[in-house]
PDB file of N, CA and C in Angstrom:
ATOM      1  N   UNK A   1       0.827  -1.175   0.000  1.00  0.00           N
ATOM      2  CA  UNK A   1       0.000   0.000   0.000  1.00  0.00           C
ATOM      3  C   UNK A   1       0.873   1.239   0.000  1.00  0.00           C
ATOM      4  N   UNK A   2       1.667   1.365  -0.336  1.00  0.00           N
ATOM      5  CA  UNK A   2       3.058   2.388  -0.990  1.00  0.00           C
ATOM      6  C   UNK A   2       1.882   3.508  -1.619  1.00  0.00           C
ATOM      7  N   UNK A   3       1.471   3.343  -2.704  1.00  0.00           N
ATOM      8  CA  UNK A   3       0.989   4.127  -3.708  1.00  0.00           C
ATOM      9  C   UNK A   3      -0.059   5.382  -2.663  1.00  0.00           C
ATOM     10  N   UNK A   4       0.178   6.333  -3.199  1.00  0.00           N
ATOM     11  CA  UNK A   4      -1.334   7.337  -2.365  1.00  0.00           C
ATOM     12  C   UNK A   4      -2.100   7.367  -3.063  1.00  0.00           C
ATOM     13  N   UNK A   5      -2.253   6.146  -4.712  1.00  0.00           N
ATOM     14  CA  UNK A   5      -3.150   6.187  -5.597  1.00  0.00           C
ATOM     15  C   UNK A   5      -3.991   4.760  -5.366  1.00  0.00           C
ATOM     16  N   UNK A   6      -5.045   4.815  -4.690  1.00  0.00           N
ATOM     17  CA  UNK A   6      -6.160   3.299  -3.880  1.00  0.00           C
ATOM     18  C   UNK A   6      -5.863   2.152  -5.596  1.00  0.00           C
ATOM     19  N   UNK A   7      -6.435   3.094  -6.708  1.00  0.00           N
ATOM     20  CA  UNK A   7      -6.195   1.893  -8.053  1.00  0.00           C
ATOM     21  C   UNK A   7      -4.567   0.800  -7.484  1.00  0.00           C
ATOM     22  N   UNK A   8      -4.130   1.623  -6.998  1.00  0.00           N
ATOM     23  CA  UNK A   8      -2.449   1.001  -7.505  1.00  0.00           C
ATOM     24  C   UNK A   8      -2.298   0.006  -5.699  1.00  0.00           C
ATOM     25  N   UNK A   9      -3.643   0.106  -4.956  1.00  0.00           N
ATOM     26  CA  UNK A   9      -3.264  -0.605  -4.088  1.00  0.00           C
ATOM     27  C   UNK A   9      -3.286  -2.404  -4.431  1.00  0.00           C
ATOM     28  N   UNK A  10      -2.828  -3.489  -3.536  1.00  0.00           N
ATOM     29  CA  UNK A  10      -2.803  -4.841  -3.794  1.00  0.00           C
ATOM     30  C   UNK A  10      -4.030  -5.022  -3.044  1.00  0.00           C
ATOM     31  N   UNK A  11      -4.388  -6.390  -4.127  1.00  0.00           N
ATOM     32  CA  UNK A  11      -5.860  -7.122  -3.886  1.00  0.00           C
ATOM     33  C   UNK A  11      -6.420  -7.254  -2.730  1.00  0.00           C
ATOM     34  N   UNK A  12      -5.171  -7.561  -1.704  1.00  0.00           N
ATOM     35  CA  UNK A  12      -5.446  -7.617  -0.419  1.00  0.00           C
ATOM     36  C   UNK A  12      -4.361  -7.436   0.386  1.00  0.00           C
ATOM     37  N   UNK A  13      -4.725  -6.691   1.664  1.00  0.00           N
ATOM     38  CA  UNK A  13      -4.325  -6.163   2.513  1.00  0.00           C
ATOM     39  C   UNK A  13      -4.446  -5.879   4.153  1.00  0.00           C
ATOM     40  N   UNK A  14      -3.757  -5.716   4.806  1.00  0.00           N
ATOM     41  CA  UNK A  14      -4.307  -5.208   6.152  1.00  0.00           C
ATOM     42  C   UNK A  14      -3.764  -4.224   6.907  1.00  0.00           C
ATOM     43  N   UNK A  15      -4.940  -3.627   7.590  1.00  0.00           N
ATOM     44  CA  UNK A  15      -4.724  -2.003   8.183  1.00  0.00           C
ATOM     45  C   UNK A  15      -5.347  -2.044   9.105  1.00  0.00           C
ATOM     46  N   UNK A  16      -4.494  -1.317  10.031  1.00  0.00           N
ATOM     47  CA  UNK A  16      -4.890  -1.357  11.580  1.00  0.00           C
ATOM     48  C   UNK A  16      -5.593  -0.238  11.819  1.00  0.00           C
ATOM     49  N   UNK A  17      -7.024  -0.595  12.355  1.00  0.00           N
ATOM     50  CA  UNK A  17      -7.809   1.036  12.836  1.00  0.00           C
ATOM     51  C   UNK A  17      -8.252   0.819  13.927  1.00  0.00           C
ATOM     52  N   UNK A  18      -8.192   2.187  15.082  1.00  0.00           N
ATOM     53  CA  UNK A  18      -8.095   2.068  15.995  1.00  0.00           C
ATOM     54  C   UNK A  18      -7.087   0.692  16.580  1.00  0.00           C
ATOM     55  N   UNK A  19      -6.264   0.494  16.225  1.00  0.00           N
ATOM     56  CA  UNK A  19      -5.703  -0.293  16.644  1.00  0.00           C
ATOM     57  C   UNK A  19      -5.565  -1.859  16.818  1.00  0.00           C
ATOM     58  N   UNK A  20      -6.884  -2.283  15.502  1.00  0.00           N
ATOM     59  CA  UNK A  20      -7.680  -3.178  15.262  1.00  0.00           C
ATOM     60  C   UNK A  20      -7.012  -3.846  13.929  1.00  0.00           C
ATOM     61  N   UNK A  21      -6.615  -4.853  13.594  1.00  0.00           N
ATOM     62  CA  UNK A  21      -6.213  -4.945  12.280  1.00  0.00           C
ATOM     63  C   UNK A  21      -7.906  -5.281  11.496  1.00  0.00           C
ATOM     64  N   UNK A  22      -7.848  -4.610  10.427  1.00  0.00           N
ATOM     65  CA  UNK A  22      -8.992  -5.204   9.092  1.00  0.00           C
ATOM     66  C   UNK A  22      -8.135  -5.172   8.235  1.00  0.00           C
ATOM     67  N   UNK A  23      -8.974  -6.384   7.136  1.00  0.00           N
ATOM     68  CA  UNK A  23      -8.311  -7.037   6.147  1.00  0.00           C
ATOM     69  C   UNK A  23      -9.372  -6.613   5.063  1.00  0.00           C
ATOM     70  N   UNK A  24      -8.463  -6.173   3.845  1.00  0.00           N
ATOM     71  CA  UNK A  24      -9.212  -5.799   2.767  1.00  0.00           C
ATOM     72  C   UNK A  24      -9.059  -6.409   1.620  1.00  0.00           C
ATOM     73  N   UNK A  25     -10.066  -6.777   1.203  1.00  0.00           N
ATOM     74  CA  UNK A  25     -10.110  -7.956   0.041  1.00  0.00           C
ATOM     75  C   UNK A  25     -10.314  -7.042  -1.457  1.00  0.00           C
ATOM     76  N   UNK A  26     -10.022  -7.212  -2.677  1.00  0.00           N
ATOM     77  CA  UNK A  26     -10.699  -6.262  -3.238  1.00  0.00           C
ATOM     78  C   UNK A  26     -11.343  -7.847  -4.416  1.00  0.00           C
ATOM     79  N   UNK A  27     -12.726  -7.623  -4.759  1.00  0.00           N
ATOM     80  CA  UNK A  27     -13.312  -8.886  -5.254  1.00  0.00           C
ATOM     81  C   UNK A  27     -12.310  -9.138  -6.308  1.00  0.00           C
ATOM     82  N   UNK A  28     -12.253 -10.464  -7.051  1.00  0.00           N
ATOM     83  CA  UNK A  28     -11.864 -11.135  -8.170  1.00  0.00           C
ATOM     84  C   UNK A  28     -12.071 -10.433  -9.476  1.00  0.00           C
ATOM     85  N   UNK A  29     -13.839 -10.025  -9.661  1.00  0.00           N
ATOM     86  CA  UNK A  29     -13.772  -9.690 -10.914  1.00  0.00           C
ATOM     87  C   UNK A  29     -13.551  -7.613 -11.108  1.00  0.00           C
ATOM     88  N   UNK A  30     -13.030  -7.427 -10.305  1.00  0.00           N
ATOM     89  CA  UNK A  30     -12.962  -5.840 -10.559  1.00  0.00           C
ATOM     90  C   UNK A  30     -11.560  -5.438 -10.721  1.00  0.00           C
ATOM     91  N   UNK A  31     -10.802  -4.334 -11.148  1.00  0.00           N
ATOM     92  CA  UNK A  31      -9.721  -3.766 -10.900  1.00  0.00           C
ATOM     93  C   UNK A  31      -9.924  -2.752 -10.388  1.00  0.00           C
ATOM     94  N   UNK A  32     -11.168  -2.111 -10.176  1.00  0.00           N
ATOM     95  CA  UNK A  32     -11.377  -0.819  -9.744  1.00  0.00           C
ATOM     96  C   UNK A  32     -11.248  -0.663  -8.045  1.00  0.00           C
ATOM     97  N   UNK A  33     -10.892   0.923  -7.544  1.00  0.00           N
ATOM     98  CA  UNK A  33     -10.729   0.524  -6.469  1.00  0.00           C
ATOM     99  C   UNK A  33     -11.580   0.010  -5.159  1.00  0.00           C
ATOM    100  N   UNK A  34     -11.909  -0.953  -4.817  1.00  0.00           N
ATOM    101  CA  UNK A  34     -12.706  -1.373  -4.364  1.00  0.00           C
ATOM    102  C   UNK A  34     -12.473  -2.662  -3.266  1.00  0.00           C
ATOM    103  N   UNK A  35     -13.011  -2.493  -2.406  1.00  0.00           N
ATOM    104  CA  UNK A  35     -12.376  -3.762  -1.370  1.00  0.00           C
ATOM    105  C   UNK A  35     -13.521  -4.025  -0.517  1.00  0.00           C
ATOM    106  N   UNK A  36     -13.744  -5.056  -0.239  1.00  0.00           N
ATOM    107  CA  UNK A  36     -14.505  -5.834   0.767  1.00  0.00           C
ATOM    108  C   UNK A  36     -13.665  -6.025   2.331  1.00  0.00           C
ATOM    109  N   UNK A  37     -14.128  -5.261   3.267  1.00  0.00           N
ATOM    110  CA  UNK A  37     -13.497  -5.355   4.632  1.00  0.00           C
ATOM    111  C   UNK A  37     -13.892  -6.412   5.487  1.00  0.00           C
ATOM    112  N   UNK A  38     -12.901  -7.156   6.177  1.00  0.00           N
ATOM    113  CA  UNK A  38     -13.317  -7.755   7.308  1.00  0.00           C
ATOM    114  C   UNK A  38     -12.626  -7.106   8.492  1.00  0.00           C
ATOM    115  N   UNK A  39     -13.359  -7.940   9.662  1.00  0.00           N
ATOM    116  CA  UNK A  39     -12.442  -7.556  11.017  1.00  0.00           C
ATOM    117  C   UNK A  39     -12.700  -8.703  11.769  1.00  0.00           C
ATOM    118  N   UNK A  40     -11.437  -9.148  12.033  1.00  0.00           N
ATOM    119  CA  UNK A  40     -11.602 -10.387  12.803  1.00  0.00           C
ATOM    120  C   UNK A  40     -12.423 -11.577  12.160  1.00  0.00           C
ATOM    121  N   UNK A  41     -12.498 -12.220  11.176  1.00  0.00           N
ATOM    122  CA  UNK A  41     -13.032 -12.443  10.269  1.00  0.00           C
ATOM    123  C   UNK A  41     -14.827 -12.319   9.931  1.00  0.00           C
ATOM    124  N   UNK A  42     -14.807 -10.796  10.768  1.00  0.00           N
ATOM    125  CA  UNK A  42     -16.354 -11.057  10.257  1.00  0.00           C
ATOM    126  C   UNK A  42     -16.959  -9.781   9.317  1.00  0.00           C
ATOM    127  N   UNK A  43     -17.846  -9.807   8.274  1.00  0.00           N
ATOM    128  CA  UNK A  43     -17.447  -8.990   7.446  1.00  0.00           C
ATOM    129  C   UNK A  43     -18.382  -7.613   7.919  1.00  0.00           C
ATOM    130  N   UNK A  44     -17.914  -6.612   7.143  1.00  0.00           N
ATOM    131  CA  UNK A  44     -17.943  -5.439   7.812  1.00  0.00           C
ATOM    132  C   UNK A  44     -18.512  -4.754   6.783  1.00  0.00           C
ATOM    133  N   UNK A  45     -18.292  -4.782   5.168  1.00  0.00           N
ATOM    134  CA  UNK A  45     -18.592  -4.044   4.305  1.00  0.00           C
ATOM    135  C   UNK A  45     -17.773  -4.389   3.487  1.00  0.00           C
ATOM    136  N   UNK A  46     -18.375  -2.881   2.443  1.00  0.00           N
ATOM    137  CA  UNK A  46     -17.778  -2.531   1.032  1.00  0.00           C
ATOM    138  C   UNK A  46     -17.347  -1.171   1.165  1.00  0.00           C
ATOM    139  N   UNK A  47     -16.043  -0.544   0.689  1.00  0.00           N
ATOM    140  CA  UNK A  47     -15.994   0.446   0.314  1.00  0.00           C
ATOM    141  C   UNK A  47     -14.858   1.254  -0.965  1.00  0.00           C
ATOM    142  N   UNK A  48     -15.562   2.307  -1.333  1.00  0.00           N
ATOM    143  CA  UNK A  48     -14.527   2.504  -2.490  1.00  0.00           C
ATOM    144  C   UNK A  48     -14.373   3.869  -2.540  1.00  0.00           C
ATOM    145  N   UNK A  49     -12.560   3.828  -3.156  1.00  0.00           N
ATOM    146  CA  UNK A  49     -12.209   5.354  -3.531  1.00  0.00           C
ATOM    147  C   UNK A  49     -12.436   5.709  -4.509  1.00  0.00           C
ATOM    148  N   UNK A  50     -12.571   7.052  -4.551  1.00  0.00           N
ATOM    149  CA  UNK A  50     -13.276   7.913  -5.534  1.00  0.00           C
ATOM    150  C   UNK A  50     -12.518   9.376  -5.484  1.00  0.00           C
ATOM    151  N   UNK A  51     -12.436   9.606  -7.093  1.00  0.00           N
ATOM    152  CA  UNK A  51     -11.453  10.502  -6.843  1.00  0.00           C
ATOM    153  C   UNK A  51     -12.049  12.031  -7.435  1.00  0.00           C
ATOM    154  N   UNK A  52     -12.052  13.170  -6.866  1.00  0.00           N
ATOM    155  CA  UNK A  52     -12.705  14.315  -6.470  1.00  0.00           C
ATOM    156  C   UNK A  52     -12.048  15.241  -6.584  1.00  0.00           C
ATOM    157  N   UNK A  53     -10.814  15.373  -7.254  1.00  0.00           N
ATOM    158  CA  UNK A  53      -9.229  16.010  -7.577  1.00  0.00           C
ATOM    159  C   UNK A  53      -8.565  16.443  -6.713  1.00  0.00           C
ATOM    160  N   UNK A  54      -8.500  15.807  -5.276  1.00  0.00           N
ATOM    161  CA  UNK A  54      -7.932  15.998  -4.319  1.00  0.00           C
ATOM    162  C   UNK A  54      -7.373  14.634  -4.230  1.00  0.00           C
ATOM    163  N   UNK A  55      -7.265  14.152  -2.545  1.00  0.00           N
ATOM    164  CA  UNK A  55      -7.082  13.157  -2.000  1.00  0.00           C
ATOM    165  C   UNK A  55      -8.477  12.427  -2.117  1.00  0.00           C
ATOM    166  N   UNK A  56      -8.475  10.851  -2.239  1.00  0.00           N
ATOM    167  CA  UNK A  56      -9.820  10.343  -2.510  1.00  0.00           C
ATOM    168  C   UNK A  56     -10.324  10.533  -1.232  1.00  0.00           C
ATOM    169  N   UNK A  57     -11.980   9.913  -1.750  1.00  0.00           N
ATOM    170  CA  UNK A  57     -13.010  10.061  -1.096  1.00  0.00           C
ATOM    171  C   UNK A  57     -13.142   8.417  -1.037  1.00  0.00           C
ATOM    172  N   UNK A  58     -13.778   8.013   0.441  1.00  0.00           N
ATOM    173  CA  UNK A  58     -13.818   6.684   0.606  1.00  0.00           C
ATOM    174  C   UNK A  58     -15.520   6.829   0.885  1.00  0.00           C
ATOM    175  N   UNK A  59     -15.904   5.943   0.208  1.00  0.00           N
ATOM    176  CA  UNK A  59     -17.448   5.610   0.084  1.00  0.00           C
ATOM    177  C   UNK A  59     -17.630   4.402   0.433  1.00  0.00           C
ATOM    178  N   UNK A  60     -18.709   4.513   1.257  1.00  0.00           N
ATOM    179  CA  UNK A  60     -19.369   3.106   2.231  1.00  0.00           C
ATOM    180  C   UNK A  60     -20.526   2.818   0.798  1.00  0.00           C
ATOM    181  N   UNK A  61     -19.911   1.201   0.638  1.00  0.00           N
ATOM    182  CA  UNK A  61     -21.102   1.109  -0.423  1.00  0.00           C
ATOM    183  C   UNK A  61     -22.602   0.844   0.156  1.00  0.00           C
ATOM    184  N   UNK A  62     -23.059   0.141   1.073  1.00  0.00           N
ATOM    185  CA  UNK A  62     -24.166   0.061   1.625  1.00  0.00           C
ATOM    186  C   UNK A  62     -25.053   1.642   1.948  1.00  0.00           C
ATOM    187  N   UNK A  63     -24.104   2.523   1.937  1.00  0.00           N
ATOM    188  CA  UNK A  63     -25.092   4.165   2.564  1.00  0.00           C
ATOM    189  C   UNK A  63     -24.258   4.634   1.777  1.00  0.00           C
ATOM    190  N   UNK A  64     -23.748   4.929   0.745  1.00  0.00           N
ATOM    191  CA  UNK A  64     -23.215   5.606  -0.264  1.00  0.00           C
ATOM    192  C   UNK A  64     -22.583   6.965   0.539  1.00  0.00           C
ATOM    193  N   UNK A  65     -22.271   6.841   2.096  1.00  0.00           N
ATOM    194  CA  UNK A  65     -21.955   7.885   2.922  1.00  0.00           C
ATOM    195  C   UNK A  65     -20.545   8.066   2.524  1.00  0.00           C
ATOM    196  N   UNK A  66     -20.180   9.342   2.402  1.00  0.00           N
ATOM    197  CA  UNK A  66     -18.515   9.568   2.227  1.00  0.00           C
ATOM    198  C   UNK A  66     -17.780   9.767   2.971  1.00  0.00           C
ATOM    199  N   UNK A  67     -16.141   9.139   3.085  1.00  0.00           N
ATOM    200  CA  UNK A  67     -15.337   9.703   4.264  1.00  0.00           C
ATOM    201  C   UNK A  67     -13.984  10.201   3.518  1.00  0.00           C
ATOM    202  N   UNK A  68     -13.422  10.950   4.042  1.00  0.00           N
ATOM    203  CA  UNK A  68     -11.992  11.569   4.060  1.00  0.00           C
ATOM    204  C   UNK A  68     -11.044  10.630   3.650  1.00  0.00           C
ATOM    205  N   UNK A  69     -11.276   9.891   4.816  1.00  0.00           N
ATOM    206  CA  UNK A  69      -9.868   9.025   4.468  1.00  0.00           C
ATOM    207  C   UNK A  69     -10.421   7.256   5.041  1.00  0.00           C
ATOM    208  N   UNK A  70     -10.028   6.350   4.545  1.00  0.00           N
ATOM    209  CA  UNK A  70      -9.890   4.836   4.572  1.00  0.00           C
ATOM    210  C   UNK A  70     -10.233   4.881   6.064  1.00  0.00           C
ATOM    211  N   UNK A  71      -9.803   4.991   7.159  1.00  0.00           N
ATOM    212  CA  UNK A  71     -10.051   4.584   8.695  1.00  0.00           C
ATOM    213  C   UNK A  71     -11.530   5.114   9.402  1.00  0.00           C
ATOM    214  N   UNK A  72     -11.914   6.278   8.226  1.00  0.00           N
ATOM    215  CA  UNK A  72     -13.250   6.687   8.920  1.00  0.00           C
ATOM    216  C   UNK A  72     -14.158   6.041   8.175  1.00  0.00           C
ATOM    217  N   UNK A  73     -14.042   5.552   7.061  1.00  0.00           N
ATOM    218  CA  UNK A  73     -14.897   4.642   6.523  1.00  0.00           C
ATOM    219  C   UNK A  73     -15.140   3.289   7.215  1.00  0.00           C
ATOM    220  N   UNK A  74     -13.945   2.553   7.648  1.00  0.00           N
ATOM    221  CA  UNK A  74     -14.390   1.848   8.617  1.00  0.00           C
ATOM    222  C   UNK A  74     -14.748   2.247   9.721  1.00  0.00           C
ATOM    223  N   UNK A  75     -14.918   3.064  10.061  1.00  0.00           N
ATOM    224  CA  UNK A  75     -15.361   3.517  11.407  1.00  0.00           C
ATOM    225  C   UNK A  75     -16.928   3.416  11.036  1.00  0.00           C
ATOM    226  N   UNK A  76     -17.335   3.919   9.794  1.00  0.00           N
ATOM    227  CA  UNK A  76     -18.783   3.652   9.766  1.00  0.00           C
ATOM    228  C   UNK A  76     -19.439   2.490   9.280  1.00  0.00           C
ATOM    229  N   UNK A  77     -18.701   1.342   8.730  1.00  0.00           N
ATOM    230  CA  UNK A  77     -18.644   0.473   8.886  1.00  0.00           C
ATOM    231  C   UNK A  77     -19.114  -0.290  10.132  1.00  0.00           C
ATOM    232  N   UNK A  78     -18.581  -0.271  10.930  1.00  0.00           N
ATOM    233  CA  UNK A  78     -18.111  -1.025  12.642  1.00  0.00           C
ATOM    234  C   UNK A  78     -19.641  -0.485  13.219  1.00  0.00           C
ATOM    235  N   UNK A  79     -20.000   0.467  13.026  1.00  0.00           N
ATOM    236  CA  UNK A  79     -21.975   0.928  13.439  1.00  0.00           C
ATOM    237  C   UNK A  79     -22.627   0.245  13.404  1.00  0.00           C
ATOM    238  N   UNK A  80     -23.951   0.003  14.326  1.00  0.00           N
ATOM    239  CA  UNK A  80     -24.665  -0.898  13.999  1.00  0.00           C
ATOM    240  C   UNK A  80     -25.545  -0.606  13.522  1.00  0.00           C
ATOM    241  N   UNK A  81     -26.035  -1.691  12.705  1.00  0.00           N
ATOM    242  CA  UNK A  81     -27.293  -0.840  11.760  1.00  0.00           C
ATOM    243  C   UNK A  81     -28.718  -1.307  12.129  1.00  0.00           C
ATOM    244  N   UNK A  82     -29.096  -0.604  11.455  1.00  0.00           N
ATOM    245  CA  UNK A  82     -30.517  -0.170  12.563  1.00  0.00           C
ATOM    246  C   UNK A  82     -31.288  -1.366  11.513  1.00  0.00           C
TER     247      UNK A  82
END
């Protein structure tokens, strides 16, 4: 995860939030940036960067809600849903 460009990240990965490792899958048939999260192996979501001519935008695919950066997306993720 070198790149600050999400396309150029690897299929899968893991990142510690809050201090938590999640593992990000990105599906088989896509190249786009896109990853399926777990935590602890239980799954958590979808989310994807999107780029806005800044730094991307991380989008919760279930609430199409936007975040800043990768760790607050899981953060809304980890919510429980109503």
């Amino acid at each position: 995860m070198e790149s600050t460009d999400p396309a150029q990240w690897a299929d899968l990965f893991v990142r510690d939030v809050d201090a938590r490792p999640v593992q990000f899958v990105r599906p088989a048939d896509t190249d786009l940036p896109v990853w399926v999260a777990y935590e602890g192996g239980r799954y958590l979501g979808t989310v994807q960067a999107e780029h806005d001519g800044g730094e991307p935008l991380w989008r919760v695919q279930s609430t199409r809600e936007a975040h800043r950066d990768l760790d607050g997306a899981v953060r809304a993720l980890r919510l429980p849903r109503e």
